[in-house]
C-alpha atoms as a PDB file:
ATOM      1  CA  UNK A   1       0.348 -15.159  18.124  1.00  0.00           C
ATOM      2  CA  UNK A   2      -1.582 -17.614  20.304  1.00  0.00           C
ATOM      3  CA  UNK A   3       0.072 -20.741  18.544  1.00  0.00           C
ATOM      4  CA  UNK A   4       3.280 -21.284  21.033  1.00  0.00           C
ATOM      5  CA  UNK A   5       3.866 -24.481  18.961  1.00  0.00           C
ATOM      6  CA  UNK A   6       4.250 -22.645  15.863  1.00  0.00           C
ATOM      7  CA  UNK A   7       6.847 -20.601  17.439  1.00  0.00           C
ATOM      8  CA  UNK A   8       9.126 -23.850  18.846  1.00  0.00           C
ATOM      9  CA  UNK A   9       9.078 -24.968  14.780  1.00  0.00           C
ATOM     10  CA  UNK A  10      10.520 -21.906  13.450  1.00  0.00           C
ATOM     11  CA  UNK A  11      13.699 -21.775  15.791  1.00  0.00           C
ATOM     12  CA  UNK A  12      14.248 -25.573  14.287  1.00  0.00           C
ATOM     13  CA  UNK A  13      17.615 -25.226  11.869  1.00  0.00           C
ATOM     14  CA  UNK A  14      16.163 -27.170   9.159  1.00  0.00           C
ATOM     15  CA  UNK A  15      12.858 -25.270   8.854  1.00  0.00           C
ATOM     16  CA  UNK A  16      13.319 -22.547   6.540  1.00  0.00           C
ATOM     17  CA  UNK A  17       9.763 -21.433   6.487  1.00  0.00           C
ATOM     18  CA  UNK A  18       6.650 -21.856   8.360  1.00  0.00           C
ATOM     19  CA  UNK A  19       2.924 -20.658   6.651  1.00  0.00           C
ATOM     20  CA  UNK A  20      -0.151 -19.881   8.854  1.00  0.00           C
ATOM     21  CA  UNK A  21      -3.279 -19.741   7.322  1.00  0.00           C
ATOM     22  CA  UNK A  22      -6.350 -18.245   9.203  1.00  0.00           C
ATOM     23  CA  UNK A  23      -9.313 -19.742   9.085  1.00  0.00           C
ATOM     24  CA  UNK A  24     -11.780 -17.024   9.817  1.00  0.00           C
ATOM     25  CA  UNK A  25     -10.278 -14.611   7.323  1.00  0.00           C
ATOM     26  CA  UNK A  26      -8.044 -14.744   4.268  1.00  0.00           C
ATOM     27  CA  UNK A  27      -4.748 -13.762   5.848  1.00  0.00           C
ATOM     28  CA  UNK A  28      -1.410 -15.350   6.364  1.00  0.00           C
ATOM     29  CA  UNK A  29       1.773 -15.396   8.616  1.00  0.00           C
ATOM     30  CA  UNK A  30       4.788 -16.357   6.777  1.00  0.00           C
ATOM     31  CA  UNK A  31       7.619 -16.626   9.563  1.00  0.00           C
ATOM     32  CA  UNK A  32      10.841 -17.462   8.278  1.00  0.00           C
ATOM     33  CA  UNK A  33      14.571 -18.253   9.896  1.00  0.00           C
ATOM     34  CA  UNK A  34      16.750 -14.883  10.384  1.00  0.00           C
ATOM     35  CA  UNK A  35      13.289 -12.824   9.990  1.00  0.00           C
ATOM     36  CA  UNK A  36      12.444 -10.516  13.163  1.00  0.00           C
ATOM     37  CA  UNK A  37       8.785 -10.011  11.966  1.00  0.00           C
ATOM     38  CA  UNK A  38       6.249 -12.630  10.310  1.00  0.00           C
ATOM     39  CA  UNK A  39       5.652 -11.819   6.725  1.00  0.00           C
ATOM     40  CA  UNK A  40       1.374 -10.810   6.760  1.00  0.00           C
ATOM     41  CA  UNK A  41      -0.187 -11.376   3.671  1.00  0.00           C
ATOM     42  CA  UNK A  42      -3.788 -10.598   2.941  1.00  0.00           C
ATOM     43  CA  UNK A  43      -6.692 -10.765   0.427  1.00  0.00           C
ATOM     44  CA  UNK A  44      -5.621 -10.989  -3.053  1.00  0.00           C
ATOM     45  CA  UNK A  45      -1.665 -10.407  -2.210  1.00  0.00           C
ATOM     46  CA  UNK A  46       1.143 -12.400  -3.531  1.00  0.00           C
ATOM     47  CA  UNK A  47       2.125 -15.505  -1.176  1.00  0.00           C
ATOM     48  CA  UNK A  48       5.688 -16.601  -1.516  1.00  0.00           C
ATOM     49  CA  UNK A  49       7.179 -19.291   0.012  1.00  0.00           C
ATOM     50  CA  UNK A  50      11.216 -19.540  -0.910  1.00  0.00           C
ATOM     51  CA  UNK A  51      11.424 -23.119   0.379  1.00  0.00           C
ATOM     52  CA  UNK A  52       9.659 -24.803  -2.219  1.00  0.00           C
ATOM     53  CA  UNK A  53       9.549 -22.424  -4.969  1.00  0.00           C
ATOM     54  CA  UNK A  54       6.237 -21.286  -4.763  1.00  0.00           C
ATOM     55  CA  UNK A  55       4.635 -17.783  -5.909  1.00  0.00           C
ATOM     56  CA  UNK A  56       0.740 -17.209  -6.416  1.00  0.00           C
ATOM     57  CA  UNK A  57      -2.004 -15.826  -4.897  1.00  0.00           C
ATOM     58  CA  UNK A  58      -2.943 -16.016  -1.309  1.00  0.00           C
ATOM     59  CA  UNK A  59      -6.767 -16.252  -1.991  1.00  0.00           C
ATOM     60  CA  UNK A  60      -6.027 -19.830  -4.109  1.00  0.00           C
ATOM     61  CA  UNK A  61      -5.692 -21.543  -0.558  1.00  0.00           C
ATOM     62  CA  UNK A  62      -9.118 -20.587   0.252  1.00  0.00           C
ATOM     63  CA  UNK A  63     -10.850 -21.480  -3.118  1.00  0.00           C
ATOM     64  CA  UNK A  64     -13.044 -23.953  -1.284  1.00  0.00           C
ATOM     65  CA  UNK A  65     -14.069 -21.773   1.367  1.00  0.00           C
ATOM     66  CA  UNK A  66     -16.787 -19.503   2.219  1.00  0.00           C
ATOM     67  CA  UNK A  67     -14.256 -16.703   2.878  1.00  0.00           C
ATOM     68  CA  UNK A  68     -14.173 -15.840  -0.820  1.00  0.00           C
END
């Protein structure tokens, strides 16, 4: 991962979750704390994100986009 920032956020207690959305493709990193491995999420897939409740579609970030 060539975000070293993204990284120093996750080992922060109170951060449960952090999402990272590409922006030349429609993929995600999910890392979140007690996790060895990000969560990858591509395409069409299911996007969850347990600290705030939230369950849809990984594509509906990129609505706007050319990607889709």
């Amino acid at each position: 991962m060539p975000f070293k920032n993204v990284w120093a956020y996750a080992t922060i207690a109170s951060v449960r979750e952090v999402l990272i959305l590409s922006s030349t493709s429609v993929r995600a990193e999910v890392l979140r704390q007690g996790d060895e491995a990000p969560v990858i999420v591509a395409g069409d897939e299911a996007l969850r994100l347990d600290s705030i409740g939230y369950e849809g579609s990984l594509v509906d970030f990129y609505a706007t986009t050319d990607l889709t």
